[in-house]
C-alpha atoms as a PDB file:
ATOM      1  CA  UNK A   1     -12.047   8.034   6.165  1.00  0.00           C
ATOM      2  CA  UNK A   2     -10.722  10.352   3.977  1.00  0.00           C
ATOM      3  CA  UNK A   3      -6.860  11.568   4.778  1.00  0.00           C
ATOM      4  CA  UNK A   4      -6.184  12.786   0.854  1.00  0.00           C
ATOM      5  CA  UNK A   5      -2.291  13.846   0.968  1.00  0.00           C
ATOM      6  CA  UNK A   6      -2.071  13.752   4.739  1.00  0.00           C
ATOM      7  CA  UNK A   7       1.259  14.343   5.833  1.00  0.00           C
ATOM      8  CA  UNK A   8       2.083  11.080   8.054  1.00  0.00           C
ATOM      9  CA  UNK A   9       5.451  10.025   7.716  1.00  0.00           C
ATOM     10  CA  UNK A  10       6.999   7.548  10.410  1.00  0.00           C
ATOM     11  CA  UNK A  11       3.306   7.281  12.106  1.00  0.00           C
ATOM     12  CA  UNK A  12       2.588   4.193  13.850  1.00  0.00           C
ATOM     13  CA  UNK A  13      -0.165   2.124  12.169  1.00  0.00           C
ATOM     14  CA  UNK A  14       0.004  -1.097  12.634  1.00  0.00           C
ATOM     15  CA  UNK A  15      -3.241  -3.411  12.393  1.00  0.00           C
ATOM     16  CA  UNK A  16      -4.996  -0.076  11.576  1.00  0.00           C
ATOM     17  CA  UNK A  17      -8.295  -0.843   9.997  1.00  0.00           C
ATOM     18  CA  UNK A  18      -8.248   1.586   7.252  1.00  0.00           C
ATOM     19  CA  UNK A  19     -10.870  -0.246   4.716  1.00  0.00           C
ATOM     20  CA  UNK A  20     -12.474   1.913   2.040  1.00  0.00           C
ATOM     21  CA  UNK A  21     -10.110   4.923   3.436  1.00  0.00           C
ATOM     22  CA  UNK A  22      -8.859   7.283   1.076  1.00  0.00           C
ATOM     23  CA  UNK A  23      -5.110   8.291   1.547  1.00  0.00           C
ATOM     24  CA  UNK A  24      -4.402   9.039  -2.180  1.00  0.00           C
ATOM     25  CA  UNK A  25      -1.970  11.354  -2.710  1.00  0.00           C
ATOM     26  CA  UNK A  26      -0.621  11.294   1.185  1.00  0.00           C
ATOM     27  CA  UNK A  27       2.758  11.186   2.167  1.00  0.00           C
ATOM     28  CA  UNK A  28       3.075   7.957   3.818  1.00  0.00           C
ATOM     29  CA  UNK A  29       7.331   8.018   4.600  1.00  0.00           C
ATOM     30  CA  UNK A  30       8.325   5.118   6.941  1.00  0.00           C
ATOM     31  CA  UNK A  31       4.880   4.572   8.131  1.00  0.00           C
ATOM     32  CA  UNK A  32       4.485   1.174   9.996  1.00  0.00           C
ATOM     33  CA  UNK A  33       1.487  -0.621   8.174  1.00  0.00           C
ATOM     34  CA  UNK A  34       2.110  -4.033   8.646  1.00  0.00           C
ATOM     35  CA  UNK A  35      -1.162  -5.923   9.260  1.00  0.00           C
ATOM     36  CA  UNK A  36      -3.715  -3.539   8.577  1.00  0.00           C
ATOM     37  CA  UNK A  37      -6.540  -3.757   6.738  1.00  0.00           C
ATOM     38  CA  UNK A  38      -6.526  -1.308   3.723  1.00  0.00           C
ATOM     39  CA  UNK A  39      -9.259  -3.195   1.660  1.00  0.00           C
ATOM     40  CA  UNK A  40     -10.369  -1.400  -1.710  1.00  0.00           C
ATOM     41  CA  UNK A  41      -8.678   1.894   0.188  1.00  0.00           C
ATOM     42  CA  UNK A  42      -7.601   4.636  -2.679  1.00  0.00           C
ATOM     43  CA  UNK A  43      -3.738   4.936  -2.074  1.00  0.00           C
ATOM     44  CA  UNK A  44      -2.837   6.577  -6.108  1.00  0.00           C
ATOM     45  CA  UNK A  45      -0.132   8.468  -5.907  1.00  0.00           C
ATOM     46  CA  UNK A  46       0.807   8.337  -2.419  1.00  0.00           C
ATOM     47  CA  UNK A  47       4.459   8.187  -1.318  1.00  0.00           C
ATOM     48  CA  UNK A  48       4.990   4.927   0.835  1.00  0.00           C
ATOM     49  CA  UNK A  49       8.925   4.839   0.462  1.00  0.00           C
ATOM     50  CA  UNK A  50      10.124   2.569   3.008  1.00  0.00           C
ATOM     51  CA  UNK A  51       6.876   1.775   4.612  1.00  0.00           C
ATOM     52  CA  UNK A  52       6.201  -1.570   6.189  1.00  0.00           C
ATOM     53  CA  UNK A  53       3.073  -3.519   4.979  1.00  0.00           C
ATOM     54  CA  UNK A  54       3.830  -7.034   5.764  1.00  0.00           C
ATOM     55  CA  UNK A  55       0.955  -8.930   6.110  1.00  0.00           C
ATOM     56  CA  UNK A  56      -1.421  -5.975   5.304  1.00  0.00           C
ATOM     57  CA  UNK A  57      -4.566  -6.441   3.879  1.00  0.00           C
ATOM     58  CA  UNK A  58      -4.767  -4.784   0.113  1.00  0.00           C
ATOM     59  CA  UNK A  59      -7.207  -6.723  -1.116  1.00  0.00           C
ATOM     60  CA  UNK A  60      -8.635  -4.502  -3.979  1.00  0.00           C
ATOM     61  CA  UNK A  61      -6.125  -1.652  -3.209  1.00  0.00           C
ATOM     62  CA  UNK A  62      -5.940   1.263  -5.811  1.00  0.00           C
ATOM     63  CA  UNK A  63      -1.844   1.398  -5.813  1.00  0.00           C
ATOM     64  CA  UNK A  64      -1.998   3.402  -9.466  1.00  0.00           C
ATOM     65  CA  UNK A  65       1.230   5.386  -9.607  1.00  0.00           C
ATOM     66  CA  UNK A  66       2.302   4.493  -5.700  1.00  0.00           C
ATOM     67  CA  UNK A  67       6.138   5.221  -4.794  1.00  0.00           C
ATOM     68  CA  UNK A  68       6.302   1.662  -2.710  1.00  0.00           C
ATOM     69  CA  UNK A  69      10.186   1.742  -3.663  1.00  0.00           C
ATOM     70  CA  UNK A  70      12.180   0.343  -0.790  1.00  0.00           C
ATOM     71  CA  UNK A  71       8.444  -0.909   0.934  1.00  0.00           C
ATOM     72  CA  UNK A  72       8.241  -4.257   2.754  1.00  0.00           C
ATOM     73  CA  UNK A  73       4.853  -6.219   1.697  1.00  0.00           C
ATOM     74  CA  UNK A  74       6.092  -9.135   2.072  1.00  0.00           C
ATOM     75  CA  UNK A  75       2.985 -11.571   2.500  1.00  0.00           C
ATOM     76  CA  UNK A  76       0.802  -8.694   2.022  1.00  0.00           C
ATOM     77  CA  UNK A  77      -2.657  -9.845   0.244  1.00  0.00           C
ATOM     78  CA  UNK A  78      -2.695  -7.890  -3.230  1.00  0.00           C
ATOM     79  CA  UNK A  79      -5.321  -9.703  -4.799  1.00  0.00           C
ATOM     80  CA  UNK A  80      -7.623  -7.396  -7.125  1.00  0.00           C
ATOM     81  CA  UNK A  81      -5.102  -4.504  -6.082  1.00  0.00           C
ATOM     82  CA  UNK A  82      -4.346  -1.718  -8.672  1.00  0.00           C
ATOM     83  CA  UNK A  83      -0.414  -1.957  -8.866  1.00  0.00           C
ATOM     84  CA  UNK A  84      -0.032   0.615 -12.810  1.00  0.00           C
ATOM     85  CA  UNK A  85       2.634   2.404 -12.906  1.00  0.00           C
ATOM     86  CA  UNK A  86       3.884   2.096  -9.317  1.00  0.00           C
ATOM     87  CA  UNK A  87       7.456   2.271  -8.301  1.00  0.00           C
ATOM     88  CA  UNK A  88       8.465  -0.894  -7.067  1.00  0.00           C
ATOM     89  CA  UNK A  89      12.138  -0.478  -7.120  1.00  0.00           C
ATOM     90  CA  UNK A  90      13.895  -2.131  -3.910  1.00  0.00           C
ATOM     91  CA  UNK A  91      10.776  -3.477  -2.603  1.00  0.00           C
ATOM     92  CA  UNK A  92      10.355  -6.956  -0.619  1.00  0.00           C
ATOM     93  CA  UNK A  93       7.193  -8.758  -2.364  1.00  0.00           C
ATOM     94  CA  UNK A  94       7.992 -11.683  -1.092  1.00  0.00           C
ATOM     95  CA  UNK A  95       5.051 -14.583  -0.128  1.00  0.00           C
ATOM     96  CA  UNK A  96       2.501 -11.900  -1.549  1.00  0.00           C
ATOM     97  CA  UNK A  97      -0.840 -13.230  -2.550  1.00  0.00           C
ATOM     98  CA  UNK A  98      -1.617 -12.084  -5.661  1.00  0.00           C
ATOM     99  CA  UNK A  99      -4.064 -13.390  -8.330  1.00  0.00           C
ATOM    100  CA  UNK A 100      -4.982 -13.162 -12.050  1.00  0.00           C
ATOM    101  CA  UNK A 101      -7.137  -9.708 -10.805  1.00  0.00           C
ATOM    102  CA  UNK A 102      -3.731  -8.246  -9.435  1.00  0.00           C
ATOM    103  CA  UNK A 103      -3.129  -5.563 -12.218  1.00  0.00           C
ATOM    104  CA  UNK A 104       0.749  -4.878 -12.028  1.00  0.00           C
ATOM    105  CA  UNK A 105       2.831  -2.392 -13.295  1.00  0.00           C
ATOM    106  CA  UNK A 106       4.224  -2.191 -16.873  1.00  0.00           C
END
């Protein structure tokens, strides 16, 4: 699905199954993610400030250069996710899964 810098702030996504989906560059403001599925989905540079992603599915994620500051992903699944250069200021990574292919920022 491709929703490059879709303006979606405050939408209502959870459990979405938005695998493979390409939301880079999209501004993502409050969005309720928590739960969804956002396998290997393209998500560089998109503006997720405040969203909630607890328990969502990043598996493979490209995060590059994400503003995730004051996100929840708390036990969010990060493994093989893309996390350079994003701004994780504020944000609740708590119980994430993350592994030795979880590429975080510097």
């Amino acid at each position: 699905m491709d929703l490059r810098r879709a303006n979606l702030p405050g939408a209502r996504l959870s459990n979405a199954n938005l695998r493979h989906s390409n939301l880079a560059s999209a501004w993502l403001v409050d969005v309720d993610l928590d739960a969804s599925r956002l396998v290997n989905a393209d998500l560089r540079h998109a503006i997720l400030r405040g969203a909630k992603l607890k328990q969502a599915d990043l598996r493979g994620a490209y995060l590059q250069h994400a503003d995730l500051r004051c996100a929840d992903l708390s036990g969010a699944d990060l493994r093989g996710a893309n996390m350079a250069g994003a701004q994780l200021d504020d944000t609740n990574l708590a119980d994430v899964r993350s592994d030795g292919t979880t590429r975080w920022s510097n």
